[in-house]
C-alpha atoms as a PDB file:
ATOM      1  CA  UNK A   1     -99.822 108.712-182.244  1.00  0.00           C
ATOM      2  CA  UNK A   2    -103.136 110.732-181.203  1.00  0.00           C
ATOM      3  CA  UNK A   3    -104.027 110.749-184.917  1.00  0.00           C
ATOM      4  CA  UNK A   4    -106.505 108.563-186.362  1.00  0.00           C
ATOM      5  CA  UNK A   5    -105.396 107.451-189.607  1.00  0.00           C
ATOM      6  CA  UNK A   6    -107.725 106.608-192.010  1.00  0.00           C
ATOM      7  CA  UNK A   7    -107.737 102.933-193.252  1.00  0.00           C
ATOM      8  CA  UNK A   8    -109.065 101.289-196.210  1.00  0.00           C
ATOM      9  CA  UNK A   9    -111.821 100.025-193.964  1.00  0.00           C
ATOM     10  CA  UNK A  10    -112.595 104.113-193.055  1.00  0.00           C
ATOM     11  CA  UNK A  11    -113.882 104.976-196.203  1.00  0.00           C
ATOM     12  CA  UNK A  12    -117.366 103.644-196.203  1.00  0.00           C
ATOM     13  CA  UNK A  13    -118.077 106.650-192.885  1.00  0.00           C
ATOM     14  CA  UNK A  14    -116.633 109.277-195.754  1.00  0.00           C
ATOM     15  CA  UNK A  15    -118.866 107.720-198.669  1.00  0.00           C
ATOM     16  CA  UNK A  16    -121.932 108.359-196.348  1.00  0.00           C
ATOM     17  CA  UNK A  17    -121.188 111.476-196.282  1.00  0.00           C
ATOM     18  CA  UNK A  18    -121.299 112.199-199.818  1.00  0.00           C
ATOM     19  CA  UNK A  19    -124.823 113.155-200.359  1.00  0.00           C
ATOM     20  CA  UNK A  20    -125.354 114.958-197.312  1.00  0.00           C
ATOM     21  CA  UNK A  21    -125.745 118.835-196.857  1.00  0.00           C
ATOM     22  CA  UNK A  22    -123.350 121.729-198.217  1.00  0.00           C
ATOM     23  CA  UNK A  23    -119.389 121.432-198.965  1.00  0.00           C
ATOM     24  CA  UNK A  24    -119.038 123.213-195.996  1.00  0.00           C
ATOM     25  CA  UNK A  25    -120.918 120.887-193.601  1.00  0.00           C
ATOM     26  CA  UNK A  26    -119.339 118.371-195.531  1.00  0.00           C
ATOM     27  CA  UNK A  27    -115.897 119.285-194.842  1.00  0.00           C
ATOM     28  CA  UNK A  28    -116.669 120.003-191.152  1.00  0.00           C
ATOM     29  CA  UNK A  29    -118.412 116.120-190.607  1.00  0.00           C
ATOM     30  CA  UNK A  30    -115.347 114.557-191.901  1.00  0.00           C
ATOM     31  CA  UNK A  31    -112.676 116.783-189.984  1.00  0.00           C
ATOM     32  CA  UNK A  32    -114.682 115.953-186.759  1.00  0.00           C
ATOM     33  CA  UNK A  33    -114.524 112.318-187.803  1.00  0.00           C
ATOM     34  CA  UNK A  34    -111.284 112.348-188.709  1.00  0.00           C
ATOM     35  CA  UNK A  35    -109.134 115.272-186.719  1.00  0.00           C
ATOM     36  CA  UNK A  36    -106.080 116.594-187.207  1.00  0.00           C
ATOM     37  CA  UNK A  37    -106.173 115.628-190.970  1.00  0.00           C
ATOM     38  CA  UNK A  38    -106.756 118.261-193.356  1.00  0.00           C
ATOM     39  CA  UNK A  39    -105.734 117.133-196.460  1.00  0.00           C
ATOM     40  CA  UNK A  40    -108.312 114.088-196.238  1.00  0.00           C
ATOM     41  CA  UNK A  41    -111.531 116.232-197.068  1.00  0.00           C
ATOM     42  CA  UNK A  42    -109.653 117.901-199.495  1.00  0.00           C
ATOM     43  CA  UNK A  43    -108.733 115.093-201.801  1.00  0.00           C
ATOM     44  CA  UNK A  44    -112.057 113.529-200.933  1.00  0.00           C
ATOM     45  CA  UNK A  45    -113.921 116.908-202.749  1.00  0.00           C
ATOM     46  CA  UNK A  46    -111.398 118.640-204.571  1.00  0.00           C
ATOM     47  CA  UNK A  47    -110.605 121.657-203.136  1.00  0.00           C
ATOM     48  CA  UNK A  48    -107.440 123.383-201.641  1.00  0.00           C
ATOM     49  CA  UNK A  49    -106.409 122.964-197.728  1.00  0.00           C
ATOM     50  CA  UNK A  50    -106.414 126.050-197.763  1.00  0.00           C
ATOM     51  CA  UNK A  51    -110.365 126.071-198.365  1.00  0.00           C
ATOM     52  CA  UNK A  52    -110.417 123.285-195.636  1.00  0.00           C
ATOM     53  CA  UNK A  53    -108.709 125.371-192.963  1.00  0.00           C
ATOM     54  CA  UNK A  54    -111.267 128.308-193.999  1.00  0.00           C
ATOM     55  CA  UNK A  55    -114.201 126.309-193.680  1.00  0.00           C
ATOM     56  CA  UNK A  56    -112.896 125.427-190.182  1.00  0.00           C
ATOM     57  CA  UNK A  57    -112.118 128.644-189.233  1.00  0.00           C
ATOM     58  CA  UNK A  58    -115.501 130.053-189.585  1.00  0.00           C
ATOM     59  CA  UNK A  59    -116.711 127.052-187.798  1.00  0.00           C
ATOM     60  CA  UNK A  60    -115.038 127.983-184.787  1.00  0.00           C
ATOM     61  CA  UNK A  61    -115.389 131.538-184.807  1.00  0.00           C
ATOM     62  CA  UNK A  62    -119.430 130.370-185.260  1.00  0.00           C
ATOM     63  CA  UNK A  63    -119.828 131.967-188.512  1.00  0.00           C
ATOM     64  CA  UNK A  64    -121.751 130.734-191.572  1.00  0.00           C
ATOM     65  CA  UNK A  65    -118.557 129.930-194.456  1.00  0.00           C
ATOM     66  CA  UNK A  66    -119.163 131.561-197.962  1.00  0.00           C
ATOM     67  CA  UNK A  67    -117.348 130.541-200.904  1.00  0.00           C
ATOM     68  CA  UNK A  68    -114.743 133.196-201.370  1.00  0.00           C
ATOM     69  CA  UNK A  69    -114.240 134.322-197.714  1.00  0.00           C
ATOM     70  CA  UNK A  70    -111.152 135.074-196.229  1.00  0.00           C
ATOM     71  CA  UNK A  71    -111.773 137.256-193.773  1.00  0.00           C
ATOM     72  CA  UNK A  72    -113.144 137.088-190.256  1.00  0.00           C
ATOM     73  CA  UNK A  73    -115.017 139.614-188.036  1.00  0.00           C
ATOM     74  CA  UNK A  74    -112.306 142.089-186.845  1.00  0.00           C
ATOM     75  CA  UNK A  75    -113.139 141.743-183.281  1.00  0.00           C
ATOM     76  CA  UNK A  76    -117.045 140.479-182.373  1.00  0.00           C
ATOM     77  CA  UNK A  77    -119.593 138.215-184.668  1.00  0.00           C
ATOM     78  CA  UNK A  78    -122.342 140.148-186.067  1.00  0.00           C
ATOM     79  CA  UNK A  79    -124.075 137.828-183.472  1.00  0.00           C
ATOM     80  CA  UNK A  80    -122.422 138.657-180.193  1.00  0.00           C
ATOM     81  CA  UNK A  81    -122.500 142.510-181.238  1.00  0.00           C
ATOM     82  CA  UNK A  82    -125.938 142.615-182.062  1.00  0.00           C
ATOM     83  CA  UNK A  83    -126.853 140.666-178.550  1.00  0.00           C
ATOM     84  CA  UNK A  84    -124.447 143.496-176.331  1.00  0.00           C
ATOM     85  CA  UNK A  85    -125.805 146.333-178.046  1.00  0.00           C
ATOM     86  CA  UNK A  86    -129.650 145.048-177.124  1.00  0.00           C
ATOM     87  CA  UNK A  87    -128.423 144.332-173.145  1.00  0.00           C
ATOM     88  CA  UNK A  88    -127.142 148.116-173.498  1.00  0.00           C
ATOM     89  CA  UNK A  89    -130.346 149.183-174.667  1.00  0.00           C
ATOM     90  CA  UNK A  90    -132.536 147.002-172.397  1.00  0.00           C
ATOM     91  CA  UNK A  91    -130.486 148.950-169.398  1.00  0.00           C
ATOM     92  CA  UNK A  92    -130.901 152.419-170.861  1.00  0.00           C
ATOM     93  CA  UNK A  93    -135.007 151.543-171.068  1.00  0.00           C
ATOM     94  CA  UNK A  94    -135.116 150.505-167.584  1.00  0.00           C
ATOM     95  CA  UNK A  95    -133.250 154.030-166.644  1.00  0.00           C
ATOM     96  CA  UNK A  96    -129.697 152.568-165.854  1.00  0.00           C
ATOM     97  CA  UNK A  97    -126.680 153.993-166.400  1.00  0.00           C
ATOM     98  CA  UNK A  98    -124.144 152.707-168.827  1.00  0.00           C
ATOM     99  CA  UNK A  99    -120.693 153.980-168.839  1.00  0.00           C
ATOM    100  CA  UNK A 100    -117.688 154.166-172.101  1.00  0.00           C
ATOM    101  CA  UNK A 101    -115.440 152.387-169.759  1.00  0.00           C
ATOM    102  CA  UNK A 102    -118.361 149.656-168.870  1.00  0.00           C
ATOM    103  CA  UNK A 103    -118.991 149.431-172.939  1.00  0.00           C
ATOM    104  CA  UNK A 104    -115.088 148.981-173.426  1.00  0.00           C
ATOM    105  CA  UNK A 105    -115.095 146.042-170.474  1.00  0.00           C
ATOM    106  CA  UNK A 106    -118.194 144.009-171.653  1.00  0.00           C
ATOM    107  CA  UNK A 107    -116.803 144.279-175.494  1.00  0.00           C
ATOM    108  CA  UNK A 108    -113.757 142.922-173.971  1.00  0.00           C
ATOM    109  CA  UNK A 109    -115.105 140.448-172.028  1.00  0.00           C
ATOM    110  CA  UNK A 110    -117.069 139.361-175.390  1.00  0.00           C
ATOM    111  CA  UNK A 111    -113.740 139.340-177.225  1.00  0.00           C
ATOM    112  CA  UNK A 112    -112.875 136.688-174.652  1.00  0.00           C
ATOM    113  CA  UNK A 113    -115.920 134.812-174.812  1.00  0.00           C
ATOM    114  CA  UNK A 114    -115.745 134.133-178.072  1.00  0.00           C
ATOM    115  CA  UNK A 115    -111.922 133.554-178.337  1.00  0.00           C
ATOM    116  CA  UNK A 116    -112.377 130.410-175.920  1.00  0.00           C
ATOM    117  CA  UNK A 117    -115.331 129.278-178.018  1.00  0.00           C
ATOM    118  CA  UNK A 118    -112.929 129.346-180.792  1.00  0.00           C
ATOM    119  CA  UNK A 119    -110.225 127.793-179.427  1.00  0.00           C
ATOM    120  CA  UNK A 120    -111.878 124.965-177.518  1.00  0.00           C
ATOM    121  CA  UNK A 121    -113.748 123.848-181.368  1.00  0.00           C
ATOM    122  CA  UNK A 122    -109.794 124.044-183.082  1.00  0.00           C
ATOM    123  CA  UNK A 123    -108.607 121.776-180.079  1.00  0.00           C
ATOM    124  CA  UNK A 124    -111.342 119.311-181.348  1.00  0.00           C
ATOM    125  CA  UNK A 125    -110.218 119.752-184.914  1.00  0.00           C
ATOM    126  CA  UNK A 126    -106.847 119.879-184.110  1.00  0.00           C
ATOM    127  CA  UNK A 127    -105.786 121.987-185.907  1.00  0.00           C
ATOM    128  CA  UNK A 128    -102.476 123.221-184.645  1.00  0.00           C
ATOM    129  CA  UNK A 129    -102.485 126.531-187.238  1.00  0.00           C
ATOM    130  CA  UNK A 130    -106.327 127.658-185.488  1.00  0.00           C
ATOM    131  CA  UNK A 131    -105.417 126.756-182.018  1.00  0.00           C
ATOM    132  CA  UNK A 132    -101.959 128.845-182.080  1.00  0.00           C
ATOM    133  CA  UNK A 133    -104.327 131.825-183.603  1.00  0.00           C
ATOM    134  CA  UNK A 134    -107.114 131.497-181.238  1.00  0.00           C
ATOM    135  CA  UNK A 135    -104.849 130.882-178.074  1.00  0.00           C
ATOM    136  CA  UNK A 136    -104.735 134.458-177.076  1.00  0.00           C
ATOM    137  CA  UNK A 137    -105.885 137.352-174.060  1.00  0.00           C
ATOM    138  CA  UNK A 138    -108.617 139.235-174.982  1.00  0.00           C
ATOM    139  CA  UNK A 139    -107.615 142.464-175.851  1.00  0.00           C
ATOM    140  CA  UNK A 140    -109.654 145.892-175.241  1.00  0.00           C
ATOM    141  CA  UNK A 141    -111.266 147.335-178.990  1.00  0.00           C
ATOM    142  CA  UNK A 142    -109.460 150.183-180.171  1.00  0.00           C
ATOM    143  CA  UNK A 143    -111.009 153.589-179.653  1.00  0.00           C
ATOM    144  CA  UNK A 144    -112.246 153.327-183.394  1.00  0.00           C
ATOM    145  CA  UNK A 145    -113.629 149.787-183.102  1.00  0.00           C
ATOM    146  CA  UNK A 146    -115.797 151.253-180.066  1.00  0.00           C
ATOM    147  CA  UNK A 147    -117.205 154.244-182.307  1.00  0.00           C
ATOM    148  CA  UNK A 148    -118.122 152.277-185.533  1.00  0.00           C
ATOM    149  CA  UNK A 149    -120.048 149.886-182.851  1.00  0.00           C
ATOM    150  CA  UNK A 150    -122.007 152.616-180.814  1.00  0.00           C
ATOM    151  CA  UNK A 151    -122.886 153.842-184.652  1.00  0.00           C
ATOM    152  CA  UNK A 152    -123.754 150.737-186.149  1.00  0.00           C
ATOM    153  CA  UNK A 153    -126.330 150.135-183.042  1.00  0.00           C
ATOM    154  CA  UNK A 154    -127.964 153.757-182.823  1.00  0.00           C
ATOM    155  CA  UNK A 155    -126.149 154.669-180.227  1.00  0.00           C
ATOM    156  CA  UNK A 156    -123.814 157.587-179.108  1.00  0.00           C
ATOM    157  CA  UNK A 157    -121.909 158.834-175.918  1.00  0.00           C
ATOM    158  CA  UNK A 158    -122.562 161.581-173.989  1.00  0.00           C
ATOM    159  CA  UNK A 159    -121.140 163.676-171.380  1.00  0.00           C
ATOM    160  CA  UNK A 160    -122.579 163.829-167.511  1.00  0.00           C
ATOM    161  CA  UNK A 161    -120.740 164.215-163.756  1.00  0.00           C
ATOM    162  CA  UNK A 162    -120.347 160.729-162.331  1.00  0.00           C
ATOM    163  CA  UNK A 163    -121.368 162.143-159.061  1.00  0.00           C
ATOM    164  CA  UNK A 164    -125.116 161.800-160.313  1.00  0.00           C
ATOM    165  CA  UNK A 165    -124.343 158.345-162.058  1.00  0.00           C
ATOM    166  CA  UNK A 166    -122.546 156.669-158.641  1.00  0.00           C
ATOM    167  CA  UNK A 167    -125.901 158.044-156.565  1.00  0.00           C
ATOM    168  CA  UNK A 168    -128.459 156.692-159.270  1.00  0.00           C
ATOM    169  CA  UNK A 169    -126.528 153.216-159.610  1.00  0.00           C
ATOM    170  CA  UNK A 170    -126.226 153.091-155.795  1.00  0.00           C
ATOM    171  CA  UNK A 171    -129.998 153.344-155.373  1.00  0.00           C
ATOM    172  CA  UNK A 172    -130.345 150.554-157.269  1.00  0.00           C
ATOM    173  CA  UNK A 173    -132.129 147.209-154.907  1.00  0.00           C
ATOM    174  CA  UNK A 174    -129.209 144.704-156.029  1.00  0.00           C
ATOM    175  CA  UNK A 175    -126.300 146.873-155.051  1.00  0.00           C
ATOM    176  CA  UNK A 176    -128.158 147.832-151.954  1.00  0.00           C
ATOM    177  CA  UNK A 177    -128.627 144.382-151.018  1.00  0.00           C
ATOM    178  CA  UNK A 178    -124.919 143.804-152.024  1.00  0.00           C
ATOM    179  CA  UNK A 179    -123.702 146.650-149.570  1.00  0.00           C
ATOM    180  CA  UNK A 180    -125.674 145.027-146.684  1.00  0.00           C
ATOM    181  CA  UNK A 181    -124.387 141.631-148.060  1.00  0.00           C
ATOM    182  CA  UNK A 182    -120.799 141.994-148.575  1.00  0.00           C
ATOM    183  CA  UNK A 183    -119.635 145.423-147.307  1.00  0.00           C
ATOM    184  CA  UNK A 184    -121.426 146.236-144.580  1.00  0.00           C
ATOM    185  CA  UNK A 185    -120.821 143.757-141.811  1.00  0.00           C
ATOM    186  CA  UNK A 186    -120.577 143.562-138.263  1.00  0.00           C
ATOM    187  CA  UNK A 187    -116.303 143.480-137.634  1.00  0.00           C
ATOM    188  CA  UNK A 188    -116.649 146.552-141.193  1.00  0.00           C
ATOM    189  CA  UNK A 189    -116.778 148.729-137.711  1.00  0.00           C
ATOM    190  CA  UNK A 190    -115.483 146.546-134.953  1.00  0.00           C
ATOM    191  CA  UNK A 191    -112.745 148.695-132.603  1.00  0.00           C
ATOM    192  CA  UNK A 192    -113.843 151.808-134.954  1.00  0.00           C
ATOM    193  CA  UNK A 193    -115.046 154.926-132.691  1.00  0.00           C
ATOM    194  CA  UNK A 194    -118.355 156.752-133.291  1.00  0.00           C
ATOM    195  CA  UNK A 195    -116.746 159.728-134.199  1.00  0.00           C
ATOM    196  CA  UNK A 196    -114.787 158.243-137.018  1.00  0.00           C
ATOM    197  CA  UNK A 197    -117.643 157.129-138.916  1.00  0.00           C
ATOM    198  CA  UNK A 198    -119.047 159.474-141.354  1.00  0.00           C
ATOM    199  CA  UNK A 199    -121.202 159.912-144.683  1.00  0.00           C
ATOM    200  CA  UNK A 200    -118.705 160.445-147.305  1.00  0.00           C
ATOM    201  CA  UNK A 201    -120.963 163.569-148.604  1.00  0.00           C
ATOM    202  CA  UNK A 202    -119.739 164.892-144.899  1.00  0.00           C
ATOM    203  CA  UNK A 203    -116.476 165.444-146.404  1.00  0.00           C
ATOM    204  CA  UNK A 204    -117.639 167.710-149.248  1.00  0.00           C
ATOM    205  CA  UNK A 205    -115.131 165.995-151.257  1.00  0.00           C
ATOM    206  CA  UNK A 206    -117.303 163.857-153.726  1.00  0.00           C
ATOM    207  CA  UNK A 207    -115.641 162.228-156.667  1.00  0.00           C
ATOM    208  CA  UNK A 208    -116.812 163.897-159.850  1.00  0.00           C
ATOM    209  CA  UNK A 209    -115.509 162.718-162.788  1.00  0.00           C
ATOM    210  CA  UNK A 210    -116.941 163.648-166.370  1.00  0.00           C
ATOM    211  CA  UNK A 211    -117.778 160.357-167.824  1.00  0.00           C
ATOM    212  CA  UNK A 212    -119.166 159.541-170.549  1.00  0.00           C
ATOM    213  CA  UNK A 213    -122.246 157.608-170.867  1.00  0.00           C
ATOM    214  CA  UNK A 214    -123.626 155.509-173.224  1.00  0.00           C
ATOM    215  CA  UNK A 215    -127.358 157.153-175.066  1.00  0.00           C
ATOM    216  CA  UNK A 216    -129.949 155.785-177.544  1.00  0.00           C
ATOM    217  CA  UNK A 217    -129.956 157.733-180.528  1.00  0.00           C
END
């Protein structure tokens, strides 16, 4: 019903085509012209829809397609990774702090990023195999994943008491501004006596975690 079938009457668009730019830009024009129907590029340049569903897959993960590739990046683009790993550094330069668990949550939330990019450019193909395999929840990298990344950008995690890191990142003017924003507001201490307000250093219970942060190597 949704499909748009390709008439006798369709072929001069596909003939147009022809002469313009590589196979895989090739393939890609026509399934955008034509989606949900795989096997027409493939009769119209000889190659496998098998090859056709690659060529689309690397199109919506945003990768370039090479002839002979199966495979696609285990969990980030080269692209995405390389652009988190220069944010991380850009923080450490300008003397923030940056955390395994916050590395392991912006990863993730990278993972997502690019899953919906994915799936919102197989909805336009519609391709029913991509959008079933880019439907999914970003999950968190496995503990492996996380080390070959931290290598593969010069970078390496190191142990320190969180105590420091929760006073350094609370000094910083944005969360400051936050507190006085968001937190700190007039009803925070409405009905609350002046005896029951207190620094929380007062209680000589600070939280000190080892954590492990995130260095340049």
């Amino acid at each position: 019903m949704g499909k748009r079938l390709l008439l006798k009457r369709s072929v001069k668009p596909l003939s147009s085509l022809r002469q313009r730019g590589s196979l895989a830009q090739l393939v890609l024009a026509c399934l955008l012209l034509f989606p949900g129907q795989p096997t027409l590029p493939a009769r119209e340049w000889g190659i496998t829809t098998r090859q056709v569903y690659s060529i689309a897959r690397c199109w919506c993960r945003g990768i370039l397609f090479t002839q002979g590739h199966n495979r696609l990046p285990s969990y980030l683009t080269s692209e995405m990774s390389s652009r988190l790993a220069e944010q991380v550094r850009q923080q450490i330069a300008r003397g923030q702090v940056v955390t395994s668990s916050e590395v392991i949550q912006r990863l993730t939330q990278s993972r997502s990023t690019e899953l919906h990019q994915a799936y919102s450019r197989a909805l336009r193909l519609r391709l029913n195999g991509l959008t079933r395999i880019f439907n999914q929840e970003a999950q968190p990298p496995s503990d492996s994943y996380v080390r070959q990344w931290l290598n593969n950008h010069q970078l390496s995690l190191g142990v320190s008491s969180t105590t420091e890191l929760n006073r350094i990142n609370a000094s910083y003017a944005s969360n400051i501004r936050n507190w006085f924003d968001n937190v700190y507001t007039p009803d925070l201490v409405d009905g609350v006596q002046s005896r029951c307000v207190f620094n929380m250093n007062e209680t000589m219970l600070p939280l000190d975690i080892k954590e492990k942060i995130v260095r340049v190597r």
